[in-house]
PDB file of N, CA and C in Angstrom:
ATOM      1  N   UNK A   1      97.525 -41.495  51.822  1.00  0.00           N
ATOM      2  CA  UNK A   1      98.432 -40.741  52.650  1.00  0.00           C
ATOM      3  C   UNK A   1      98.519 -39.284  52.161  1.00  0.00           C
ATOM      4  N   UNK A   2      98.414 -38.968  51.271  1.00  0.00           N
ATOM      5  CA  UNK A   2      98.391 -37.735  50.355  1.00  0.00           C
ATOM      6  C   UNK A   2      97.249 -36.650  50.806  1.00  0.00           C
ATOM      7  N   UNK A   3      96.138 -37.704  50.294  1.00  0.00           N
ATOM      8  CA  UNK A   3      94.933 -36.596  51.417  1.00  0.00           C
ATOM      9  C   UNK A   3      94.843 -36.144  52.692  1.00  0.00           C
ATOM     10  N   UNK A   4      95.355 -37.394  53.667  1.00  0.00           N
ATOM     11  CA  UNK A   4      95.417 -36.729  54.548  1.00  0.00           C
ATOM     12  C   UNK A   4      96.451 -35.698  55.758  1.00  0.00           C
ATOM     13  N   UNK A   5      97.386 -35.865  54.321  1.00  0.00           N
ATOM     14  CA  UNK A   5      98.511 -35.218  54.532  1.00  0.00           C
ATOM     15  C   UNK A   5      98.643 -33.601  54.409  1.00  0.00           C
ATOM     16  N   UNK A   6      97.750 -33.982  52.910  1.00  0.00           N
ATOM     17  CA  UNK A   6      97.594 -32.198  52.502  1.00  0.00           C
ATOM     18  C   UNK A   6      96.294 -31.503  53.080  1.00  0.00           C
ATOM     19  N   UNK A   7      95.398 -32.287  53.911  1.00  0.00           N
ATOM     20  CA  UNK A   7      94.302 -32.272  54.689  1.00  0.00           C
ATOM     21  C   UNK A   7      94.682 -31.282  55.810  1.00  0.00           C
ATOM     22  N   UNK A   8      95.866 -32.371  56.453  1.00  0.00           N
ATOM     23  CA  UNK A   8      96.423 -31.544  57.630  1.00  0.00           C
ATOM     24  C   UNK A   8      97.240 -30.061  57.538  1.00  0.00           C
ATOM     25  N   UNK A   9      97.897 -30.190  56.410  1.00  0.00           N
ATOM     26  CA  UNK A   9      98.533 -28.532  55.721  1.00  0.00           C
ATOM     27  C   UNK A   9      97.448 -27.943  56.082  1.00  0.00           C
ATOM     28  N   UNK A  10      95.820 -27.720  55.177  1.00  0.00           N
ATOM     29  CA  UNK A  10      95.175 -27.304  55.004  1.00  0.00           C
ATOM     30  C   UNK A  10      94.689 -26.846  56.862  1.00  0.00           C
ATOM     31  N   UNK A  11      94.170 -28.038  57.566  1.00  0.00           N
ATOM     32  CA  UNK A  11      94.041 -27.802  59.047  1.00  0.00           C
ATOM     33  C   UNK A  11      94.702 -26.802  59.845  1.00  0.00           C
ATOM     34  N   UNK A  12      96.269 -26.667  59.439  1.00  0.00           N
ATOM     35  CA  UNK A  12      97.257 -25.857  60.084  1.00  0.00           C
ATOM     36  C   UNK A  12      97.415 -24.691  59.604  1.00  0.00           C
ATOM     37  N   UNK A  13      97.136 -24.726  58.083  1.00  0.00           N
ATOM     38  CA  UNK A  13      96.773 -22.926  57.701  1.00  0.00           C
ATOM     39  C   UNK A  13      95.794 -22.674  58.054  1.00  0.00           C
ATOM     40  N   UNK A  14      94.786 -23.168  58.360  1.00  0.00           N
ATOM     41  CA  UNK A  14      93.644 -22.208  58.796  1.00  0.00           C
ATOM     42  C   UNK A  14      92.874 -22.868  59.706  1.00  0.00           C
ATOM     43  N   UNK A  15      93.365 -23.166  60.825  1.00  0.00           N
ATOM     44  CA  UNK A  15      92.898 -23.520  62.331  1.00  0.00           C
ATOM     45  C   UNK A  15      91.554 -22.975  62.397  1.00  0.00           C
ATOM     46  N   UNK A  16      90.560 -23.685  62.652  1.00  0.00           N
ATOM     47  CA  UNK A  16      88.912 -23.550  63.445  1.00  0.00           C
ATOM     48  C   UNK A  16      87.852 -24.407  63.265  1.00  0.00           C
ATOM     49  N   UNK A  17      86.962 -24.544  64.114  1.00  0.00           N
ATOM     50  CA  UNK A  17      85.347 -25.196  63.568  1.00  0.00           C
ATOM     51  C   UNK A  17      84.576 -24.992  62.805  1.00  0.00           C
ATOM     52  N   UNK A  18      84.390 -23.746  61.680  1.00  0.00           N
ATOM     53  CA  UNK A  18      83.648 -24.071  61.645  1.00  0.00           C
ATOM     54  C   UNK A  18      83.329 -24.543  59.800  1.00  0.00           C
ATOM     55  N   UNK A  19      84.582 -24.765  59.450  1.00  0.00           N
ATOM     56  CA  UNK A  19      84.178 -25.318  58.501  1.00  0.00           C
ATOM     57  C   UNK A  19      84.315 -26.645  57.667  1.00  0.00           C
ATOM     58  N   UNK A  20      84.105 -27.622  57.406  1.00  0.00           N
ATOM     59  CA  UNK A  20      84.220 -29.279  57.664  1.00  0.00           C
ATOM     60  C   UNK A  20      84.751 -29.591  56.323  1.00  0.00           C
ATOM     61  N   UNK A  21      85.873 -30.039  55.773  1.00  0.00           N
ATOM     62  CA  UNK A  21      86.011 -30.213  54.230  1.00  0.00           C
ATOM     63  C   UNK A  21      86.060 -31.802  54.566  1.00  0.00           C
ATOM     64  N   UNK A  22      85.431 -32.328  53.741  1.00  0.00           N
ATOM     65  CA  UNK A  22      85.595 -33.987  53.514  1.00  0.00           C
ATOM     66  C   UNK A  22      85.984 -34.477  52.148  1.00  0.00           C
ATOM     67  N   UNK A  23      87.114 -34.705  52.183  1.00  0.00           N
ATOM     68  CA  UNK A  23      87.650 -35.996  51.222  1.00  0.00           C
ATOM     69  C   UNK A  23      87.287 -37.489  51.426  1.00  0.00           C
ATOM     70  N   UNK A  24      85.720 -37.939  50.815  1.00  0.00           N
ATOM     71  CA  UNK A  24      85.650 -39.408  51.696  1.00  0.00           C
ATOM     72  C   UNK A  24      86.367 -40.398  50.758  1.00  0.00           C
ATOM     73  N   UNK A  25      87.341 -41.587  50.747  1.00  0.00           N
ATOM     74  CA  UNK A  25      86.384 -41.903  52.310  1.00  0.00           C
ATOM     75  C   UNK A  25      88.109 -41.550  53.257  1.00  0.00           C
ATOM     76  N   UNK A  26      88.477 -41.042  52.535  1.00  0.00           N
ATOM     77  CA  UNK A  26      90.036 -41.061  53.889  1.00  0.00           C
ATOM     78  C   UNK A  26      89.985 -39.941  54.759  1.00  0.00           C
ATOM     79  N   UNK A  27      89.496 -38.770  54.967  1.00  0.00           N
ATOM     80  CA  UNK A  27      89.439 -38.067  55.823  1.00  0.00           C
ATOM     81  C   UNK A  27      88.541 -36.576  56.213  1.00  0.00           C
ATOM     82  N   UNK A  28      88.566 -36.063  57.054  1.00  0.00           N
ATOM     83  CA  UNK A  28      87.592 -34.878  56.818  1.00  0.00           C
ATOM     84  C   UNK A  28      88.409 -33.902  58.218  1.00  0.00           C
ATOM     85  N   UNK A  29      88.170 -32.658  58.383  1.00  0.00           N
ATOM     86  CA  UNK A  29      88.959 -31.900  59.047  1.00  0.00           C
ATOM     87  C   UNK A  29      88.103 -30.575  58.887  1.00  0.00           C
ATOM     88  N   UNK A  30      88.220 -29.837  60.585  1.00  0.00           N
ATOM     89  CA  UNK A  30      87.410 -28.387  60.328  1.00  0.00           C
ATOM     90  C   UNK A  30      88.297 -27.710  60.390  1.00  0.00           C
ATOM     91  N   UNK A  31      88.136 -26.214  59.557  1.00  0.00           N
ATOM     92  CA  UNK A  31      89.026 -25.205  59.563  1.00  0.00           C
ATOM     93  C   UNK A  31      88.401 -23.898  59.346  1.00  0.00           C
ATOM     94  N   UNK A  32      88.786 -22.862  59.737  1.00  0.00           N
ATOM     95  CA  UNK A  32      88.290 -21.423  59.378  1.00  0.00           C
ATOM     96  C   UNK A  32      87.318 -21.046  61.475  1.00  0.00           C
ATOM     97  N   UNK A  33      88.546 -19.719  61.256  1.00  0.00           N
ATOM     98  CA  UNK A  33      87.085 -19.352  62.663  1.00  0.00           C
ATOM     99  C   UNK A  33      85.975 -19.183  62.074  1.00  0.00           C
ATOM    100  N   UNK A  34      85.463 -19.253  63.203  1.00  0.00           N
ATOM    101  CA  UNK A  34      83.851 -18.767  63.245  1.00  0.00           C
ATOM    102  C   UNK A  34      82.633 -19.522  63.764  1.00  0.00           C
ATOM    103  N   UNK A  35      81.723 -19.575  63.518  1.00  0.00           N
ATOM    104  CA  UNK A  35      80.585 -20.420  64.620  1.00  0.00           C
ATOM    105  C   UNK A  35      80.700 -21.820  64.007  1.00  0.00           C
ATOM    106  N   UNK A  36      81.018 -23.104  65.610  1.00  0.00           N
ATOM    107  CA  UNK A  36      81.094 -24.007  65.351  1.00  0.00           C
ATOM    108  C   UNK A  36      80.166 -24.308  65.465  1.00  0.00           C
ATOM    109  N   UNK A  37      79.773 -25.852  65.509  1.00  0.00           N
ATOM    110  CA  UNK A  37      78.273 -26.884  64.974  1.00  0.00           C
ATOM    111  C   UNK A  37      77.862 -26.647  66.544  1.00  0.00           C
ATOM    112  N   UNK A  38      76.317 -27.106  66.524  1.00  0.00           N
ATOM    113  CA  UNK A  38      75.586 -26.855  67.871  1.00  0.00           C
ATOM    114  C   UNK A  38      76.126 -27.910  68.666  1.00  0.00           C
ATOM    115  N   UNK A  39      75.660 -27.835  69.531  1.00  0.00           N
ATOM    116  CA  UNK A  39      76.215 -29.255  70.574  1.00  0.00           C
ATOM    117  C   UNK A  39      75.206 -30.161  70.278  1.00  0.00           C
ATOM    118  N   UNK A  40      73.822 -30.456  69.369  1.00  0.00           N
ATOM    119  CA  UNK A  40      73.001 -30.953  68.795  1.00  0.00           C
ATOM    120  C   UNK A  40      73.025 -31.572  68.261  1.00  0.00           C
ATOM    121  N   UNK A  41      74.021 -31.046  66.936  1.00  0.00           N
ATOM    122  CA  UNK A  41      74.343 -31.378  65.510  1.00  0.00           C
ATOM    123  C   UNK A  41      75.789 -31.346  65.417  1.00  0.00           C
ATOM    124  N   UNK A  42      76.240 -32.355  65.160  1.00  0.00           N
ATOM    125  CA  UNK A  42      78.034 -32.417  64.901  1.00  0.00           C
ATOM    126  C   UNK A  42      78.494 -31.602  63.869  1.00  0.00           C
ATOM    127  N   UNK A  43      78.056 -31.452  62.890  1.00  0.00           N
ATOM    128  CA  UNK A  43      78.095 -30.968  61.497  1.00  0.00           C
ATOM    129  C   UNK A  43      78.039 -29.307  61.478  1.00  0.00           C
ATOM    130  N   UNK A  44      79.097 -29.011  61.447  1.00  0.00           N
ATOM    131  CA  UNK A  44      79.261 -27.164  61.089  1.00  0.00           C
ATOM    132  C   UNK A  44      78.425 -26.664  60.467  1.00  0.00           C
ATOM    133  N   UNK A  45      78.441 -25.638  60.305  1.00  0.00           N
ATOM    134  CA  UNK A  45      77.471 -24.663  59.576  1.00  0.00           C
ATOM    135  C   UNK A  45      77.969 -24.945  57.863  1.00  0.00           C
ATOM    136  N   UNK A  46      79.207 -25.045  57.626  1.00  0.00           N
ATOM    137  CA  UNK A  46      79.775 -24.708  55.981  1.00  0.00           C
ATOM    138  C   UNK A  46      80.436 -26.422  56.223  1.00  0.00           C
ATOM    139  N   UNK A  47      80.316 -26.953  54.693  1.00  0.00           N
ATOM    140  CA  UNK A  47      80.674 -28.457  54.325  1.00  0.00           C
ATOM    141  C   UNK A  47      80.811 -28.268  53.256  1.00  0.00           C
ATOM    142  N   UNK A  48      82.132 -28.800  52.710  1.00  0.00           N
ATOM    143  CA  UNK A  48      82.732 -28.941  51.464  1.00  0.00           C
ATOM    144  C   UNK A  48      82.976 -30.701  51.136  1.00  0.00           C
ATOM    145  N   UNK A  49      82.556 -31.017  50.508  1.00  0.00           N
ATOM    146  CA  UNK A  49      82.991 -32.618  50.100  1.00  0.00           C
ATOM    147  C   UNK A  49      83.580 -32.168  48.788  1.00  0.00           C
ATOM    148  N   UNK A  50      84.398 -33.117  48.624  1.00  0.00           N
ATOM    149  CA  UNK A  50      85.572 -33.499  47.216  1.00  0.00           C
ATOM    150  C   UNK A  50      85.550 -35.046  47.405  1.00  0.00           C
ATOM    151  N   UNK A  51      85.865 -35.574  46.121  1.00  0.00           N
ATOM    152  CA  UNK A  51      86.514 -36.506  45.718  1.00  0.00           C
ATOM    153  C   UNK A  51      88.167 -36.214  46.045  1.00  0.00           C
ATOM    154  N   UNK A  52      88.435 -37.298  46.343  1.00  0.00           N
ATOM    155  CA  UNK A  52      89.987 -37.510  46.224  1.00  0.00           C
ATOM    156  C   UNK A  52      91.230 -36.888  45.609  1.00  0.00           C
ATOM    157  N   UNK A  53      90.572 -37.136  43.870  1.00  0.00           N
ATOM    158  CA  UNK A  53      91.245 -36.597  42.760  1.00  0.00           C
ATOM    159  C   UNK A  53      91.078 -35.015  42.782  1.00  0.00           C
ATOM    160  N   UNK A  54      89.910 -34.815  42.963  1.00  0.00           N
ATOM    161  CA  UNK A  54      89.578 -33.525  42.984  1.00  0.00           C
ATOM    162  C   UNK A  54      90.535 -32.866  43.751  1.00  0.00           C
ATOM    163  N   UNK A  55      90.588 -32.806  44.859  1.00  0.00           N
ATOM    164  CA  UNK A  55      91.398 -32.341  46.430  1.00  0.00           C
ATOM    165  C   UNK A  55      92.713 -32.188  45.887  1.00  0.00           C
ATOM    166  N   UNK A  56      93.235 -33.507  45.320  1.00  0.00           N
ATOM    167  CA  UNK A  56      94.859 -33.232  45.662  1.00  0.00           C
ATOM    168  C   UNK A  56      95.117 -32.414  44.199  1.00  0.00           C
ATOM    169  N   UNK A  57      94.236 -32.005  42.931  1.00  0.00           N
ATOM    170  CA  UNK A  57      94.993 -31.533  42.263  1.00  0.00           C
ATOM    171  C   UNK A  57      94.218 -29.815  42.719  1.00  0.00           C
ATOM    172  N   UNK A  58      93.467 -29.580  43.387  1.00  0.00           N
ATOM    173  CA  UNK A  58      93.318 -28.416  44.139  1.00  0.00           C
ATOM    174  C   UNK A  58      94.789 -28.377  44.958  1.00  0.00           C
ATOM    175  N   UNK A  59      95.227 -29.056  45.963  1.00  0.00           N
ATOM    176  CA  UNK A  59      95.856 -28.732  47.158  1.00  0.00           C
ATOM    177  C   UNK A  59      97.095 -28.392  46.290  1.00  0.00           C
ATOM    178  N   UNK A  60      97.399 -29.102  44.954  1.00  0.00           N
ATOM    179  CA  UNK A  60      99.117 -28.916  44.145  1.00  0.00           C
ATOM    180  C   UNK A  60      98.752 -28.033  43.087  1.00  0.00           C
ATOM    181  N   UNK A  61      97.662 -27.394  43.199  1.00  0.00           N
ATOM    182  CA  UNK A  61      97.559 -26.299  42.318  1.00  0.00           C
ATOM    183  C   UNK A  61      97.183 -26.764  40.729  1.00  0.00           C
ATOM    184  N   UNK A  62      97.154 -27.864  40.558  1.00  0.00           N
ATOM    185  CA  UNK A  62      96.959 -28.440  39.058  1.00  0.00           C
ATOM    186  C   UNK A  62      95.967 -27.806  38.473  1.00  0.00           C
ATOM    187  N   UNK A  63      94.519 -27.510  39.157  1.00  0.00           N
ATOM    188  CA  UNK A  63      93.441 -26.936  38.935  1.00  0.00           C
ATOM    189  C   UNK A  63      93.365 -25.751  39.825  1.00  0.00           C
ATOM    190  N   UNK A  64      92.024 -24.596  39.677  1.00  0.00           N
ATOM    191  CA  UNK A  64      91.673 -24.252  40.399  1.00  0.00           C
ATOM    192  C   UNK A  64      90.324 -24.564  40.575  1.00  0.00           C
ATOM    193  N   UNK A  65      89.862 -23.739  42.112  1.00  0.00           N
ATOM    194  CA  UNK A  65      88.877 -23.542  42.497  1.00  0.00           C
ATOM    195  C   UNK A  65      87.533 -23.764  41.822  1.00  0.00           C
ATOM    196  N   UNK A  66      87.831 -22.090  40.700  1.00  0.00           N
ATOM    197  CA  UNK A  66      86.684 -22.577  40.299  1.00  0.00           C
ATOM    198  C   UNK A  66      86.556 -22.898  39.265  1.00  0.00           C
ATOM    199  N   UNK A  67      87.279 -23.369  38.760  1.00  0.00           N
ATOM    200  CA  UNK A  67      87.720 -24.508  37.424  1.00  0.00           C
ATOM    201  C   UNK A  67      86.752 -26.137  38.025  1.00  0.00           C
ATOM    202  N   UNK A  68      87.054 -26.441  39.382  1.00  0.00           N
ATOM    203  CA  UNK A  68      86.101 -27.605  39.890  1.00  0.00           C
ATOM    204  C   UNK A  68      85.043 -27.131  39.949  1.00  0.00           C
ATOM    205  N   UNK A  69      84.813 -26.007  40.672  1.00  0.00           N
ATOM    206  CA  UNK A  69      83.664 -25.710  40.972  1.00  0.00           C
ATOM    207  C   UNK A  69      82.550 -25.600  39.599  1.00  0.00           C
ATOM    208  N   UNK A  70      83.231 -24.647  38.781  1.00  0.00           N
ATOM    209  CA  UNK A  70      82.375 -24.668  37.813  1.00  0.00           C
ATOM    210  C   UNK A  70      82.091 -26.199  36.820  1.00  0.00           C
ATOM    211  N   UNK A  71      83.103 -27.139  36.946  1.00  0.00           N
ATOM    212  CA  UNK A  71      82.722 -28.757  36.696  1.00  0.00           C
ATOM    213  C   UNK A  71      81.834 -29.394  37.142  1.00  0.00           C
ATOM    214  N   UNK A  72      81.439 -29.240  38.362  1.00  0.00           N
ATOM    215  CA  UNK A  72      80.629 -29.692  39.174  1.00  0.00           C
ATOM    216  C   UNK A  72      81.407 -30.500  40.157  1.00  0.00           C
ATOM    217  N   UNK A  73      82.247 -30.402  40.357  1.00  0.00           N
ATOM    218  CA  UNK A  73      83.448 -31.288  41.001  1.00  0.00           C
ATOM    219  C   UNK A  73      83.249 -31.154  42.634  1.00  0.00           C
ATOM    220  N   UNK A  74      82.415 -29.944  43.057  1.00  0.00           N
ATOM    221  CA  UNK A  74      82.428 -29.897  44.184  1.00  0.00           C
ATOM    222  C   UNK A  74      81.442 -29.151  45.134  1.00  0.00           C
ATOM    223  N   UNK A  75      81.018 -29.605  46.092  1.00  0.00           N
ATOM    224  CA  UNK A  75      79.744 -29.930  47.041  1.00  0.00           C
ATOM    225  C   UNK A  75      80.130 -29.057  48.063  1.00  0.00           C
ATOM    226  N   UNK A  76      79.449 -27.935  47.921  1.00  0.00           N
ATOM    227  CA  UNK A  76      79.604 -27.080  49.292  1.00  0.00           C
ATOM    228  C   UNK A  76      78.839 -26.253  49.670  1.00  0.00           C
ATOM    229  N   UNK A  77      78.502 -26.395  50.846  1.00  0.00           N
ATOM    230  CA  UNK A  77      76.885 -25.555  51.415  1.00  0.00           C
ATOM    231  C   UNK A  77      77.527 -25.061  52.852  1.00  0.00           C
ATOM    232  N   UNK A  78      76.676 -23.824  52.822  1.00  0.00           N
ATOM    233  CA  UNK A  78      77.532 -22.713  53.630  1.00  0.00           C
ATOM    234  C   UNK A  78      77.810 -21.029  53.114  1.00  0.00           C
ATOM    235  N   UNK A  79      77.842 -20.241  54.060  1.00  0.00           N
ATOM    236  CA  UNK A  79      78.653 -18.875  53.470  1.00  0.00           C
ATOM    237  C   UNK A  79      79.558 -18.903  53.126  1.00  0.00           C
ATOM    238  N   UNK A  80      80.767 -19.831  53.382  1.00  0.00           N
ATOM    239  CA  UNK A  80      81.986 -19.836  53.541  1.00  0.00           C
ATOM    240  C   UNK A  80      82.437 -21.253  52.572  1.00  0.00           C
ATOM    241  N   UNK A  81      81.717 -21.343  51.243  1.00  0.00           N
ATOM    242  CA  UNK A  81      82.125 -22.514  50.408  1.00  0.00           C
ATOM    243  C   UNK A  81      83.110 -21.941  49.041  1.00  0.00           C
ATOM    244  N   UNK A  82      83.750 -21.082  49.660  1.00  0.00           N
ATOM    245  CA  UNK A  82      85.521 -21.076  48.559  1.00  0.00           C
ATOM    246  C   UNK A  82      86.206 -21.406  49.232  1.00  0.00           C
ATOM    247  N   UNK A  83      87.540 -22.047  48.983  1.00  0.00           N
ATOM    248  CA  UNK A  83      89.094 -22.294  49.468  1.00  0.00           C
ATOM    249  C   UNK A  83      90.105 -21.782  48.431  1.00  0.00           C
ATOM    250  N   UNK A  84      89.029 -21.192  47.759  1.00  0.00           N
ATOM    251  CA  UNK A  84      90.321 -19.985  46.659  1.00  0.00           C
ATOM    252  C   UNK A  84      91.448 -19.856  47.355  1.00  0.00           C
ATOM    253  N   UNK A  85      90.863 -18.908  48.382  1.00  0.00           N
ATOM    254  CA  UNK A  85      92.094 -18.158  49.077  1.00  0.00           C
ATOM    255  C   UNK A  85      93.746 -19.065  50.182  1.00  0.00           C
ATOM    256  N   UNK A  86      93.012 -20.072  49.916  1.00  0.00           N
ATOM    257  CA  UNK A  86      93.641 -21.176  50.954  1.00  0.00           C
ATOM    258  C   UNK A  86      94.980 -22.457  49.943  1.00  0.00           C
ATOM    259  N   UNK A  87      94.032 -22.279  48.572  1.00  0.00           N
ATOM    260  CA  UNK A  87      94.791 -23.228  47.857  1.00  0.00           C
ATOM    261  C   UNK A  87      95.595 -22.758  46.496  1.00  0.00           C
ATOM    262  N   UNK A  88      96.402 -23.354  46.256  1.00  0.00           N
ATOM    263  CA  UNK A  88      96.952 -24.498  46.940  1.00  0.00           C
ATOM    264  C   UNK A  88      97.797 -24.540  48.209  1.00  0.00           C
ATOM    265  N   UNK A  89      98.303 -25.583  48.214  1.00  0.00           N
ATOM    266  CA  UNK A  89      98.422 -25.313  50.126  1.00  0.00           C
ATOM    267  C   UNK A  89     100.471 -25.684  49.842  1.00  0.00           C
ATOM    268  N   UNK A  90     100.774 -25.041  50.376  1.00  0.00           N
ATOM    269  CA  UNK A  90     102.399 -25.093  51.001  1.00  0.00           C
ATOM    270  C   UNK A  90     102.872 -25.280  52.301  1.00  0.00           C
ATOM    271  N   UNK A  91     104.060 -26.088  52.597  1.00  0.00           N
ATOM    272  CA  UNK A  91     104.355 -26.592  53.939  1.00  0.00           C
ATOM    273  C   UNK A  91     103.902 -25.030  54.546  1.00  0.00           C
ATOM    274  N   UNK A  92     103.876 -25.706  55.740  1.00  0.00           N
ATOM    275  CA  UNK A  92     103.686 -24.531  56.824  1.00  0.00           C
ATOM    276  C   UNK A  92     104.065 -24.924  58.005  1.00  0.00           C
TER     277      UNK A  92
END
């Protein structure tokens, strides 16, 4: 419930297609304008996968960015693979 709770925060700060973050296996959500996936290919241009653990101590600030990132904690291909600017996330 947590992921996809702070999933949806995340969705509502930054409304768009084209960028896909997946927490598997509980949820995944696009956010950020900009060019969405072809009508071809479901899959956006930018994809971020996390683990679970990873996500929620990003979304509560426990860690940062690139504290995972530089762990290896996290999978993201795209121009647009930081959420620096996004996390951690507060009601909105």
């Amino acid at each position: 419930m947590a992921v996809r709770f702070s999933l949806f925060l995340l969705e509502r700060k930054a409304p768009g297609p084209s960028v896909e973050v997946r927490v598997a296996p509980w949820a995944a959500v696009k956010i950020l304008d900009g060019p969405a996936s072809d009508p071809h290919n479901l899959t956006p241009p930018d994809v971020i996968e996390l683990d679970p653990e990873v996500w929620l101590r990003l979304a509560c600030g426990i860690t940062t960015w690139n504290e995972e990132k530089a762990a290896g904690h996290i999978s993201a291909v795209g121009e647009r693979d930081d959420l620096s600017a996004l996390l951690p996330l507060a009601a909105v």
